[in-house]
C-alpha atoms as a PDB file:
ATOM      1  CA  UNK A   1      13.173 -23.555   4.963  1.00  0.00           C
ATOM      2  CA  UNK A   2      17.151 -25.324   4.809  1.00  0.00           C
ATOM      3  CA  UNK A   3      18.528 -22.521   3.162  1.00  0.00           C
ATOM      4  CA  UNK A   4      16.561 -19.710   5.220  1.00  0.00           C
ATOM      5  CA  UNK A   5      17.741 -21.197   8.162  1.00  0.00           C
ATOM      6  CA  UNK A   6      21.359 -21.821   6.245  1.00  0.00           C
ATOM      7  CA  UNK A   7      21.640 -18.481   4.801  1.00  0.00           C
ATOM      8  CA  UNK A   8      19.860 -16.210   7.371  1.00  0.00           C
ATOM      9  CA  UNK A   9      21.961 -12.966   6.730  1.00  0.00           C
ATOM     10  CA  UNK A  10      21.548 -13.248   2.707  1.00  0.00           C
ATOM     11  CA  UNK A  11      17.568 -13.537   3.501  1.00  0.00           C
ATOM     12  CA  UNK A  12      17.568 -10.821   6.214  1.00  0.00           C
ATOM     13  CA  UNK A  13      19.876  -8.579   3.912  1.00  0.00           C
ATOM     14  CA  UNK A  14      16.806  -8.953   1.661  1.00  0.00           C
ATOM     15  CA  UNK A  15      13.907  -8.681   3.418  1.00  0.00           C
ATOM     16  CA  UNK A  16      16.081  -5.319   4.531  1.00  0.00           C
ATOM     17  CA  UNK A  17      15.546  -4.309   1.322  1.00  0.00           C
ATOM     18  CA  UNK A  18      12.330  -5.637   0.451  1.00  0.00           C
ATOM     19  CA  UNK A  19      10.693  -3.571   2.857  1.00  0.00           C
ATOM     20  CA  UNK A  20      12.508   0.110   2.440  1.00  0.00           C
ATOM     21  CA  UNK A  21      11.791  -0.264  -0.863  1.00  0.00           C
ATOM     22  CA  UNK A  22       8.494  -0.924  -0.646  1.00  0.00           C
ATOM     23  CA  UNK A  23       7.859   1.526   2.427  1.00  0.00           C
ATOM     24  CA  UNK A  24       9.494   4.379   0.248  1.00  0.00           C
ATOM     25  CA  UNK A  25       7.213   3.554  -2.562  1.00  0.00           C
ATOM     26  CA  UNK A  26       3.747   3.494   0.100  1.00  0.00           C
ATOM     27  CA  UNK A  27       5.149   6.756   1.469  1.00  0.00           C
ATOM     28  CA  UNK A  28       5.251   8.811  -1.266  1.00  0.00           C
ATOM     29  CA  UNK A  29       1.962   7.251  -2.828  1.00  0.00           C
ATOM     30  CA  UNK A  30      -0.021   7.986   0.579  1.00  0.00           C
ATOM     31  CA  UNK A  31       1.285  11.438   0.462  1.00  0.00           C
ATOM     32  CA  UNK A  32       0.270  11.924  -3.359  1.00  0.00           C
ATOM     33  CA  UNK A  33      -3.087   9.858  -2.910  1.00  0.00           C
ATOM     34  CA  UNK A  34      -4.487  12.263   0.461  1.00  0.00           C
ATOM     35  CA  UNK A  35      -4.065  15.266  -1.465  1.00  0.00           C
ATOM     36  CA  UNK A  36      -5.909  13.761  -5.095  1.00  0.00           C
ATOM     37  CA  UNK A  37      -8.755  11.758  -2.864  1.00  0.00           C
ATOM     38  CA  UNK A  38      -9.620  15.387  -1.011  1.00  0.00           C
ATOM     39  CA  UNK A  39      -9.685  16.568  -4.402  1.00  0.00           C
ATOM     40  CA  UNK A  40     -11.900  13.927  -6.292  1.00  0.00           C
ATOM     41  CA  UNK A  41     -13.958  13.558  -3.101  1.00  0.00           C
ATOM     42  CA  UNK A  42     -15.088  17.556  -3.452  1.00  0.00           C
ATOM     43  CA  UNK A  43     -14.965  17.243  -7.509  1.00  0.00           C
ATOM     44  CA  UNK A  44     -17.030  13.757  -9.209  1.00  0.00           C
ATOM     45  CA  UNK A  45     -16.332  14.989 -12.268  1.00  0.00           C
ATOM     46  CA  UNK A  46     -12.410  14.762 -11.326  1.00  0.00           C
ATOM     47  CA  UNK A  47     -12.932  11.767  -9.886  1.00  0.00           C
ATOM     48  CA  UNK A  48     -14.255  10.330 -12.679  1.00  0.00           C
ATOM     49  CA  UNK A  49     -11.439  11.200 -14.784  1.00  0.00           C
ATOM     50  CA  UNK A  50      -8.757  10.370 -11.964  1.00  0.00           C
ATOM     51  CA  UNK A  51     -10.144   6.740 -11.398  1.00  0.00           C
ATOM     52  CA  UNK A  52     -10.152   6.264 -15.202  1.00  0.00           C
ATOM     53  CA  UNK A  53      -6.208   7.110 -15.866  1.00  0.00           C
ATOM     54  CA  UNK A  54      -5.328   5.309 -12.810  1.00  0.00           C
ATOM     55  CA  UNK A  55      -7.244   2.391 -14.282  1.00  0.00           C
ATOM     56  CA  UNK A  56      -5.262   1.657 -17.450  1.00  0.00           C
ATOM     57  CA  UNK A  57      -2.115   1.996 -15.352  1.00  0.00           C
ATOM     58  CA  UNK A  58      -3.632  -0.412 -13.300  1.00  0.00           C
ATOM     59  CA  UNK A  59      -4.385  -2.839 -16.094  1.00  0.00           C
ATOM     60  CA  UNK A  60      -0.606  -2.905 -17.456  1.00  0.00           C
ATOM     61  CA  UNK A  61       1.675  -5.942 -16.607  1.00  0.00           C
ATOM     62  CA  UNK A  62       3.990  -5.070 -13.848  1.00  0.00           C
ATOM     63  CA  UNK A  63       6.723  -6.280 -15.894  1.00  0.00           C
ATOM     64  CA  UNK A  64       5.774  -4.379 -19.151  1.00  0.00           C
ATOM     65  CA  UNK A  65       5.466  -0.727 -16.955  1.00  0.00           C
ATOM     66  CA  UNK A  66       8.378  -1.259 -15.487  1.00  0.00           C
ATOM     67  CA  UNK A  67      10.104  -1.627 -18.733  1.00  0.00           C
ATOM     68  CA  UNK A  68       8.601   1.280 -19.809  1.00  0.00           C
ATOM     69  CA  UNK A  69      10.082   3.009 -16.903  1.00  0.00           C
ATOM     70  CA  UNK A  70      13.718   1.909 -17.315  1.00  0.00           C
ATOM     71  CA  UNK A  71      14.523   4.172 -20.405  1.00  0.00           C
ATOM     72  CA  UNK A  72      13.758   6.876 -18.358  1.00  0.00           C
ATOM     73  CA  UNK A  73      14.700   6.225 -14.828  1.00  0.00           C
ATOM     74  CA  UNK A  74      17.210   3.297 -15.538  1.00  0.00           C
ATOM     75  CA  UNK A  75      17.567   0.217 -14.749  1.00  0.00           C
ATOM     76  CA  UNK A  76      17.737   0.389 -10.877  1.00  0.00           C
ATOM     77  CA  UNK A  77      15.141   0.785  -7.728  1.00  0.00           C
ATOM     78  CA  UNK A  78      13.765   4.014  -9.011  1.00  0.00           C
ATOM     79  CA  UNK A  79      11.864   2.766 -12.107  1.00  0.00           C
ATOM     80  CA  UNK A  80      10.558  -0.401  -9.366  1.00  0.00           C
ATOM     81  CA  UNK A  81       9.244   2.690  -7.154  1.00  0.00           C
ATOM     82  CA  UNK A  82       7.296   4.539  -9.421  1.00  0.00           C
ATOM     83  CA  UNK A  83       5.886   1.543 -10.561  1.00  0.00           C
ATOM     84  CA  UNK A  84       4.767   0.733  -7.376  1.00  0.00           C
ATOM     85  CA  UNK A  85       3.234   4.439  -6.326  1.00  0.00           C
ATOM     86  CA  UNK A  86       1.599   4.295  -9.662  1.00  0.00           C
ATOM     87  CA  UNK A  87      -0.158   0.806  -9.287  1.00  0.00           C
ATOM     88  CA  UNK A  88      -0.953   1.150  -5.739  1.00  0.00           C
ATOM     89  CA  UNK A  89      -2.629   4.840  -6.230  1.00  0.00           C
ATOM     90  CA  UNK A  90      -5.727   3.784  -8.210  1.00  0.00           C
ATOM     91  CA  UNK A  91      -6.306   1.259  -4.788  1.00  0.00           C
ATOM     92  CA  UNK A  92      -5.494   4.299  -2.182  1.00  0.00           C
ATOM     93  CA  UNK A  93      -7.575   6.726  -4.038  1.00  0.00           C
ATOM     94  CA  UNK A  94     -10.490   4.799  -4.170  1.00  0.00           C
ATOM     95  CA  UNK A  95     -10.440   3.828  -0.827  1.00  0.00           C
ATOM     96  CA  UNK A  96      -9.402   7.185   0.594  1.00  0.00           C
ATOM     97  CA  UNK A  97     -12.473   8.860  -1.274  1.00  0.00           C
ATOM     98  CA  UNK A  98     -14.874   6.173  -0.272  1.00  0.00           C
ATOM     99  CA  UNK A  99     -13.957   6.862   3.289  1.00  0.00           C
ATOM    100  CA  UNK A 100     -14.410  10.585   2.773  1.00  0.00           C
ATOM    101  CA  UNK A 101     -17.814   9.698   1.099  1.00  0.00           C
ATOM    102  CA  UNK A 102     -18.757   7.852   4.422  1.00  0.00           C
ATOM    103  CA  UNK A 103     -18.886  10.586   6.980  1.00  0.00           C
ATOM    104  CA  UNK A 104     -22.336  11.555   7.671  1.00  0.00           C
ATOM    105  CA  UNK A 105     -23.407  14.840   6.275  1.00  0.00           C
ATOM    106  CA  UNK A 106     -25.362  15.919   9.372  1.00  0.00           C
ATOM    107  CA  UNK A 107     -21.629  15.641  11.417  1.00  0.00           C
ATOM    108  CA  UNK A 108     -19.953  17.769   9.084  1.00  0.00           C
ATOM    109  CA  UNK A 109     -22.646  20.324   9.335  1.00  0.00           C
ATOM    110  CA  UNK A 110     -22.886  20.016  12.582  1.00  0.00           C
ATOM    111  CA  UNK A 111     -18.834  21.002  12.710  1.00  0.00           C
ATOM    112  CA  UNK A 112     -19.250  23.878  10.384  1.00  0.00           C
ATOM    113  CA  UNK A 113     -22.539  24.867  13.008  1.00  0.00           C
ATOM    114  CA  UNK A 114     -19.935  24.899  15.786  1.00  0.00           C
ATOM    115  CA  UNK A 115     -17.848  27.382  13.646  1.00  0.00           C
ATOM    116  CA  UNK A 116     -14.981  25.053  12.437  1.00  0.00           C
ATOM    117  CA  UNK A 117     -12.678  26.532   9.521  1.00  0.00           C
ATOM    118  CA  UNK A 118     -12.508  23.379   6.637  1.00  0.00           C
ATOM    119  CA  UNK A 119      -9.193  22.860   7.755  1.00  0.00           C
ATOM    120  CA  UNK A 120     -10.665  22.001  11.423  1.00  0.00           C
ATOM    121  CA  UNK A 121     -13.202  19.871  10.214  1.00  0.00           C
ATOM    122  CA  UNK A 122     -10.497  18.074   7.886  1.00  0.00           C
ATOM    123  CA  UNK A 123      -8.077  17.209  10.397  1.00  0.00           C
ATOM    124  CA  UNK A 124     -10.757  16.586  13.487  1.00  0.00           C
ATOM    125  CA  UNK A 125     -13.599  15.379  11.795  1.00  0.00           C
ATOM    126  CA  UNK A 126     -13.701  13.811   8.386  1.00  0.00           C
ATOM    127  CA  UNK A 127      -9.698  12.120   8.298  1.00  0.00           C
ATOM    128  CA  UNK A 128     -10.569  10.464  12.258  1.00  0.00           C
ATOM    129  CA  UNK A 129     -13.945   9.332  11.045  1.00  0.00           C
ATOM    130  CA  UNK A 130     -12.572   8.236   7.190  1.00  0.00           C
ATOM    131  CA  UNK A 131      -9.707   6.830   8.868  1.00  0.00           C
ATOM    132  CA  UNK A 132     -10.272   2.891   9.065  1.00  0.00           C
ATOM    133  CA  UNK A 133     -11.785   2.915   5.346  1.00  0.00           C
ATOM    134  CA  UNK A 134      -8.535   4.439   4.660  1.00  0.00           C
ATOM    135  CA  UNK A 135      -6.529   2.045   6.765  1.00  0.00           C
ATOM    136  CA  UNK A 136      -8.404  -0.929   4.353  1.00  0.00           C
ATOM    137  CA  UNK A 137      -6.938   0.612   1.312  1.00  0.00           C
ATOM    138  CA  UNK A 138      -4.012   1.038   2.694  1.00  0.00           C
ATOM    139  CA  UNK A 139      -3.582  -2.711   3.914  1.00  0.00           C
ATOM    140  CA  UNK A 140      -4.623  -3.591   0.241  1.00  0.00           C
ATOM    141  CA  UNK A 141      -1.590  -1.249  -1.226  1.00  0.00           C
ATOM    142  CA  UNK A 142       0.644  -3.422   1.128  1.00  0.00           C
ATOM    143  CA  UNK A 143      -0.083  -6.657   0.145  1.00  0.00           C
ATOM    144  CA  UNK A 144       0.068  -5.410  -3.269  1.00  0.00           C
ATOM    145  CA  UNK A 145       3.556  -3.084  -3.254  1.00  0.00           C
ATOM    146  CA  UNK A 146       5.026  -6.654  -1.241  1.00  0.00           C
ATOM    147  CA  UNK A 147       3.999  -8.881  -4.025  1.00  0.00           C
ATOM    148  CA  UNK A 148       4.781  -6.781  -6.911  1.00  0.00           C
ATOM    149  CA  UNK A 149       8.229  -5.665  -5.617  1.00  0.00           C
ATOM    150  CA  UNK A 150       9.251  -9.419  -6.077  1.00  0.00           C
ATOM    151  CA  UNK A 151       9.494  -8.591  -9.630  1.00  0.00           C
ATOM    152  CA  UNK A 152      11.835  -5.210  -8.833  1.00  0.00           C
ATOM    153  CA  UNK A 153      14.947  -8.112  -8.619  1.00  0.00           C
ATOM    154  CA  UNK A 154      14.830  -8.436 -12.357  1.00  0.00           C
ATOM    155  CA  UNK A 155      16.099  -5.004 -12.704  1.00  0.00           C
ATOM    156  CA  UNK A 156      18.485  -4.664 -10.224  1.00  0.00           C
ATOM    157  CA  UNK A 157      16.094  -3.310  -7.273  1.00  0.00           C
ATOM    158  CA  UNK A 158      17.111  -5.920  -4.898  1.00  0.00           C
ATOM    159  CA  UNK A 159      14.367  -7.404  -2.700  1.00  0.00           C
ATOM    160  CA  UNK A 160      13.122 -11.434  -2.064  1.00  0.00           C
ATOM    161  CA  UNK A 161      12.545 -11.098  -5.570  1.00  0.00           C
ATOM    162  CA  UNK A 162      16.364 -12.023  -5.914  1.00  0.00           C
ATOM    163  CA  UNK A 163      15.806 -15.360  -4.330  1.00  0.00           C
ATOM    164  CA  UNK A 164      13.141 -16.709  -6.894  1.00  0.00           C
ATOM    165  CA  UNK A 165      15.135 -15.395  -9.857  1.00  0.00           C
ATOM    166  CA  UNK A 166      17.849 -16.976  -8.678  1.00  0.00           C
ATOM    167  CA  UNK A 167      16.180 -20.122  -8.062  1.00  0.00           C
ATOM    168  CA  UNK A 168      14.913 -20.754 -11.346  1.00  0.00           C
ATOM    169  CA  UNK A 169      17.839 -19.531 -13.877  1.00  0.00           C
ATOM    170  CA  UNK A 170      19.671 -21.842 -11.294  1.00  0.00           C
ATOM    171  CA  UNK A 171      19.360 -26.239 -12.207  1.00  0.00           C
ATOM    172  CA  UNK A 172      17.814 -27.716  -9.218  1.00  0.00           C
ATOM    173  CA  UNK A 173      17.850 -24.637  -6.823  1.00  0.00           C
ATOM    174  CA  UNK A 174      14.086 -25.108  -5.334  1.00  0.00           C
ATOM    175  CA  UNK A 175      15.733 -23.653  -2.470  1.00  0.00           C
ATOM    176  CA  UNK A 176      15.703 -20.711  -2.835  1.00  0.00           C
ATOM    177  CA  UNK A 177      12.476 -20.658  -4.554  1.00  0.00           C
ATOM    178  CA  UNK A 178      10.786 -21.717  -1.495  1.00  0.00           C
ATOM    179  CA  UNK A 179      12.632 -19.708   0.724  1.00  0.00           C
ATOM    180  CA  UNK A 180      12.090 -16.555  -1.453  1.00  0.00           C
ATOM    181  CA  UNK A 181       8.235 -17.662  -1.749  1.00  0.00           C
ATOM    182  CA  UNK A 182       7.956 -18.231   2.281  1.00  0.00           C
ATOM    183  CA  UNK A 183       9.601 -14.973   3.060  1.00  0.00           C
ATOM    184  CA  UNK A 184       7.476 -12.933   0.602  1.00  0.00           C
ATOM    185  CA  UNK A 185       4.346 -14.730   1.813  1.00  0.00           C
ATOM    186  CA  UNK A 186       5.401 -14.165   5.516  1.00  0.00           C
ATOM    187  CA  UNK A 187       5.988 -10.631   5.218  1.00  0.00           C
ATOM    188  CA  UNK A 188       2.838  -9.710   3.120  1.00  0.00           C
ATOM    189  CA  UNK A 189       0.773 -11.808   5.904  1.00  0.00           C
ATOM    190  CA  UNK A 190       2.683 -10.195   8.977  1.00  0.00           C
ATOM    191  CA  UNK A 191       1.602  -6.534   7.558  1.00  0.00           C
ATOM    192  CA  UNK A 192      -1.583  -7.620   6.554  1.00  0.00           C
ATOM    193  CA  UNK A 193      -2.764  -9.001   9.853  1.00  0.00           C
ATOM    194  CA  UNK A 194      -0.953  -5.912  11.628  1.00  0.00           C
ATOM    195  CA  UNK A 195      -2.419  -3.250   9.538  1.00  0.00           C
ATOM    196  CA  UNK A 196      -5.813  -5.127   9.963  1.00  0.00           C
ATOM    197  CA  UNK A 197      -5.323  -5.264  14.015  1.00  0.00           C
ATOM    198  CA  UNK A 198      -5.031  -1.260  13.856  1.00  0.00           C
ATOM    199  CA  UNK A 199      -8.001  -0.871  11.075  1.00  0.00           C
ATOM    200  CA  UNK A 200     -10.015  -2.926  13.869  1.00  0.00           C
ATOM    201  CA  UNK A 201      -8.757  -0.628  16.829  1.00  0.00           C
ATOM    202  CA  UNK A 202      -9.902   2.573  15.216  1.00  0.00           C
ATOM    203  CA  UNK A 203     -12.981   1.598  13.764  1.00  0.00           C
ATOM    204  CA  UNK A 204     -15.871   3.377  15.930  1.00  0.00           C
ATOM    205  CA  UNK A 205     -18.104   0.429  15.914  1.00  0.00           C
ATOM    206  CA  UNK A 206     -15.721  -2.075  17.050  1.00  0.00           C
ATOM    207  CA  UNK A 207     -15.012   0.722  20.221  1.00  0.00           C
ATOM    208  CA  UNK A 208     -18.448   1.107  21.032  1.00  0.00           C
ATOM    209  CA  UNK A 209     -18.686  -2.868  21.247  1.00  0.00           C
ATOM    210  CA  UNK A 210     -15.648  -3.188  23.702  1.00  0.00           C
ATOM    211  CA  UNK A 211     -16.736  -3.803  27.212  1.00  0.00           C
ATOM    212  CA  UNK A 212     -16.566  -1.329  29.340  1.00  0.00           C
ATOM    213  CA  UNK A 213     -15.407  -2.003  33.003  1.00  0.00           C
ATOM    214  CA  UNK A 214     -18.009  -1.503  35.585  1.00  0.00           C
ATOM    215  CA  UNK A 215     -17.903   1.656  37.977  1.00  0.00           C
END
């Protein structure tokens, strides 16, 4: 904690960093993982497939991808990016189609009784109802993009990862190890517990339970 509180514009400067990078990568992976999970949800067969490539992405080191990546993207925050919107897909995609999977049958015929186009039932009926399943995903792609964007530092990305790489190529620096550490840890937890606070909020059964005040 001495060189947090020491050094608080170095760590903010950072965490600044940490977190648009690994907001940027969630962003674009949410908006490629809506369109594949509506997708896989109508098509098992795709889904199938889709889970399967994701899954051998999945299973590669962070480190060893993002090698991979730096030929072709260079060695900067892009190759850290699409690193992170590939590993956290195969987590949004399953949980996005598992939330799809969840709505009742009799609601969405119901909706389609009523006379709703499939756009109308998308956007009213199956994304409200899907929505904390997705929201659980989601929280896991978090903690995941936080903890693996440590490792963007190594190749010039930026991030808390800076503070534990420079902590150990530096003699006696534990420092900056545990600050690096303590900030990572407190960030992952902060959006963790947040995201889980709004997953609780819209989740119908934890509504119905609320009390209601009396007439």
């Amino acid at each position: 904690m001495s060189y947090i509180f020491s050094h608080p514009g170095v760590v903010l400067s950072l965490l600044a960093q940490h977190i648009l990078m690994t907001a940027t990568a969630l962003l674009i992976s949410v908006t490629l993982a809506l369109p594949l999970s509506a997708l896989a949800y109508r098509h098992p067969r795709f889904n199938t497939a889709l889970m399967g490539v994701l899954g051998i992405f999945y299973t590669i080191p962070s480190i060893a991808f993002i090698i991979l990546l730096v030929p072709l993207l260079g060695l900067n925050a892009r190759a850290v990016i699409v690193a992170l919107v590939v590993y956290t897909q195969v987590i949004l995609v399953r949980n996005f189609v598992a939330g799809l999977q969840g709505v009742p049958m009799p609601i969405l015929e119901a909706a389609r009784g009523m006379g709703m186009s499939a756009r109308q039932i998308w956007w009213r009926v199956q994304l409200p109802l899907a929505l904390p399943v997705m929201l659980a995903g989601l929280r896991i792609a978090v903690v995941v993009a936080v903890a693996i964007g440590t490792v963007g530092a190594k190749f010039g990305a930026g991030g808390l990862g800076k503070l534990l790489f420079d902590g150990i190529s530096q003699p006696g620096r534990y420092d900056k190890i545990w600050a690096g550490a303590l900030t990572v840890a407190a960030l992952a937890l902060t959006l963790n517990w947040g995201l889980q606070a709004l997953e609780a909020r819209l989740d119908p059964e934890s509504r119905a339970a609320e009390p209601r005040p009396a007439c």
